[in-house]
Protein backbone atom coordinates (compact mmCIF):
# COMPACT_ATOMS: atom_id res chain seq x y z
CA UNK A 1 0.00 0.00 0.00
CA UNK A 2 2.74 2.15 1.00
CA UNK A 3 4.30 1.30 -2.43
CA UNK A 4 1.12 2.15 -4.32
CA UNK A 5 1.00 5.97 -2.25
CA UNK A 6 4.44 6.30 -3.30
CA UNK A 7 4.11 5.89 -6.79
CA UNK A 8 1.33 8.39 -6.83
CA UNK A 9 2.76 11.02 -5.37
CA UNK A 10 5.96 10.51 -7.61
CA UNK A 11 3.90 10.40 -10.59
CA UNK A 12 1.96 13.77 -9.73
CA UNK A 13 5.47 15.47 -9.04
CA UNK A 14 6.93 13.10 -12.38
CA UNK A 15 4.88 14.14 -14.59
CA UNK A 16 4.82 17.68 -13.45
CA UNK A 17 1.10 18.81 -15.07
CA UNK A 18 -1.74 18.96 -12.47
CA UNK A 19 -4.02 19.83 -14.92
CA UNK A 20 -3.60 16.72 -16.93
CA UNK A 21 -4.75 15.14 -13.82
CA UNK A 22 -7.91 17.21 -13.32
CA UNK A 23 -8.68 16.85 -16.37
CA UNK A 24 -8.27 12.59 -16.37
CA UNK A 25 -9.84 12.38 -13.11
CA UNK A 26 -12.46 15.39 -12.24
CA UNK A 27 -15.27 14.08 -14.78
CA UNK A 28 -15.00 10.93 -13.23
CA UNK A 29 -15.59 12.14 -9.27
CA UNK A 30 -17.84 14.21 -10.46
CA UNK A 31 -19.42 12.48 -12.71
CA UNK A 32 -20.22 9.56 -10.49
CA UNK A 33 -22.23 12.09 -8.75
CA UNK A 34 -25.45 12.26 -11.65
CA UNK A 35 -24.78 8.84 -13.16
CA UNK A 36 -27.66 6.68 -12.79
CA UNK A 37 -26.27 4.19 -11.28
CA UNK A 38 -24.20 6.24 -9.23
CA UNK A 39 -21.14 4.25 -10.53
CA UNK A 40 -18.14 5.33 -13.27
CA UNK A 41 -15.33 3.51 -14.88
CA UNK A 42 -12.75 4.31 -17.18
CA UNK A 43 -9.49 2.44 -18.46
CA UNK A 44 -6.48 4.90 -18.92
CA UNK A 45 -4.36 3.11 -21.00
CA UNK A 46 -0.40 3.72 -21.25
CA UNK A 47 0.29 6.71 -22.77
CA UNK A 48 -1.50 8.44 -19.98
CA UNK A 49 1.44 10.15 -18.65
CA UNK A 50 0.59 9.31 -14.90
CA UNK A 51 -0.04 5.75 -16.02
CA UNK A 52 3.36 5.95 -17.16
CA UNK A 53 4.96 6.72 -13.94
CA UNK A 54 3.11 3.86 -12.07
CA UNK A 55 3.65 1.13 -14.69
CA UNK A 56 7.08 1.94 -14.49
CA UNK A 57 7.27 2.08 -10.39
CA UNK A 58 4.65 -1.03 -9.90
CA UNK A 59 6.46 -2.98 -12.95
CA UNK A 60 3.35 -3.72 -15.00
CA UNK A 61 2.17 -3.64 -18.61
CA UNK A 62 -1.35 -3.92 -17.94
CA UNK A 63 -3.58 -0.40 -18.07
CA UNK A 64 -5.19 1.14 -14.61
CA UNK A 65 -8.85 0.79 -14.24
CA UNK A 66 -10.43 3.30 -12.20
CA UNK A 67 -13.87 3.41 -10.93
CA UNK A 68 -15.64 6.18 -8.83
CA UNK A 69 -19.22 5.34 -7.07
CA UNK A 70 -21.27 7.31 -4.58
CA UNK A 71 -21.07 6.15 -1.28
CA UNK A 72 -23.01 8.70 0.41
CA UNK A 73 -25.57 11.64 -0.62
CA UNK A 74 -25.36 14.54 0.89
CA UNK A 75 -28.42 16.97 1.54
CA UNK A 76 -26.66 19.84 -0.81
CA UNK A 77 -27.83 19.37 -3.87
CA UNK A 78 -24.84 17.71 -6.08
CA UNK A 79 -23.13 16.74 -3.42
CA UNK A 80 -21.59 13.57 -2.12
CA UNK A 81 -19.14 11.42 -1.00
CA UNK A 82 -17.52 9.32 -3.35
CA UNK A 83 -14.94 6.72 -3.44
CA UNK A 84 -12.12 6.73 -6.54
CA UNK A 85 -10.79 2.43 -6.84
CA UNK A 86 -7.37 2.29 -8.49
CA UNK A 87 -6.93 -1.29 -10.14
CA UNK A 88 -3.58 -1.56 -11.58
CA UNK A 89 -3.41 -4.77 -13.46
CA UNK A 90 -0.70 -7.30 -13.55
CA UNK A 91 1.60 -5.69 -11.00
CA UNK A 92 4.61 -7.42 -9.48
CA UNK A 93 3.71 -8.29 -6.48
CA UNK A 94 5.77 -9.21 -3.25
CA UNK A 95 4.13 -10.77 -0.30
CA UNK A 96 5.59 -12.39 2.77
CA UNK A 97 4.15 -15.86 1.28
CA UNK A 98 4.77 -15.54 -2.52
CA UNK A 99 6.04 -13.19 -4.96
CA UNK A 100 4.04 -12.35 -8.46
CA UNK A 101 1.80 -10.69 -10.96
CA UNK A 102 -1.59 -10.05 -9.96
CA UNK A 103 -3.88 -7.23 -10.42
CA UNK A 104 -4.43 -4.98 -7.20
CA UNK A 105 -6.12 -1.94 -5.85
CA UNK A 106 -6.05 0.66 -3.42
CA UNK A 107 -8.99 3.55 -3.15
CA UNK A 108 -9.66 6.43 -1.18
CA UNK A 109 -13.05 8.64 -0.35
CA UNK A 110 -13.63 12.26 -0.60
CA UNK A 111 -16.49 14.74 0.00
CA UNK A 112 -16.94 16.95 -3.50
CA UNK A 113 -20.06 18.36 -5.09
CA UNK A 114 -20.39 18.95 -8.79
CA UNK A 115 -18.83 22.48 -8.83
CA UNK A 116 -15.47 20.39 -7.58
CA UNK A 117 -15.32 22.20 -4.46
CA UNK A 118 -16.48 20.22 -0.94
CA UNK A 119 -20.05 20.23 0.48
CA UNK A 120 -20.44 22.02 3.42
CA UNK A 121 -21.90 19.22 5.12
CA UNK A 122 -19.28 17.09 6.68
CA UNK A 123 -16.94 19.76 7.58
CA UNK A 124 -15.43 19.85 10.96
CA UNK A 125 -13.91 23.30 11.33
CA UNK A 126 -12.65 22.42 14.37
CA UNK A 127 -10.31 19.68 12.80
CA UNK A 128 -9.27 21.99 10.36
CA UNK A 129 -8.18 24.18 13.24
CA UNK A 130 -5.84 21.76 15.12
CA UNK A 131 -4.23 20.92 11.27
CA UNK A 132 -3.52 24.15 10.88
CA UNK A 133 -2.55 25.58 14.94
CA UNK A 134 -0.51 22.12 16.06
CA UNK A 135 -0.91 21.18 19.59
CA UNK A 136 -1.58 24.39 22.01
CA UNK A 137 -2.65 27.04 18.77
CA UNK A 138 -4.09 29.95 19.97
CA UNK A 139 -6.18 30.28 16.98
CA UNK A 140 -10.20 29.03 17.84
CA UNK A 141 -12.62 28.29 15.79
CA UNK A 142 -16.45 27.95 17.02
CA UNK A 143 -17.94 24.10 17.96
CA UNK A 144 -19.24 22.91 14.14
CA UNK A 145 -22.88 23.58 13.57
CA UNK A 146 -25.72 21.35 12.25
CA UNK A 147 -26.24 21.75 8.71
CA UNK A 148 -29.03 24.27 8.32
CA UNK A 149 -28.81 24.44 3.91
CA UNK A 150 -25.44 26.17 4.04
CA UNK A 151 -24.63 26.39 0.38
CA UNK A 152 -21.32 25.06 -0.64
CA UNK A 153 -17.98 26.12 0.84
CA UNK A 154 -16.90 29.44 -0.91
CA UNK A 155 -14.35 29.22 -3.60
CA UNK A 156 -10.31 29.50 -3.03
């Protein structure tokens, strides 16, 4: 896993164009959001420059799958949280019992709404606050609120 959180961050900072990414991966999270089934998939093949980098790093010829589905719907309208699967096929693959090729997959969640920016709902100010003021900050922020159709968070 560590391996696999590796190889993205080196292909981000390989490949040097975060708007490549976006533009791969933002109609896909978002997207997910007003499919019908709630569900997208796409194959990136390998000259997807990211695709590229892992190949290289998880020693595989096969493309990356990735597949984004709502998990959870938010009250905002658009908004939910949505889990992005990685399947990386054919990697090399060392385990304490064997070594191989087999495909695996690592995914993470996020909160988004169709905009791209996060909901509202499921923020925690108060974590943000001890992120950003370490242990002892001086800086507080007021006990979170119940979501009373806040619209989205404003934009950066």
């Amino acid at each position: 896993m560590r391996q696999i959180l590796a190889t993205l961050a080196a292909s981000a900072v390989l490949c040097g164009n975060a708007a490549a990414q976006t533009r791969d991966f933002k109609p896909l999270v978002v997207g997910a959001l007003d499919a019908p089934a709630g569900e997208l998939t796409k194959t990136f093949e390998a000259n997807t420059p990211w695709v590229q980098v892992m190949r290289q790093k998880l020693g595989t010829e096969g493309p990356i799958t990735v597949t984004t589905k709502v998990v959870k719907k938010f009250k905002e309208d658009g908004c939910g949280r949505v889990e992005a699967t990685f399947l990386v096929h054919d990697a090399k693959v060392v385990k304490a019992s064997a070594r191989g090729v087999e495909d695996t997959k690592f995914a993470f969640q996020l909160n988004v709404c169709r905009d791209g920016m996060p909901p509202v709902e499921g923020m925690d100010l108060r974590d943000l606050q001890r992120a950003v003021s370490g242990p002892g900050g001086s800086n507080q922020v007021p006990p979170a609120t119940p979501y009373q159709g806040a619209t989205k968070a404003p934009p950066r």
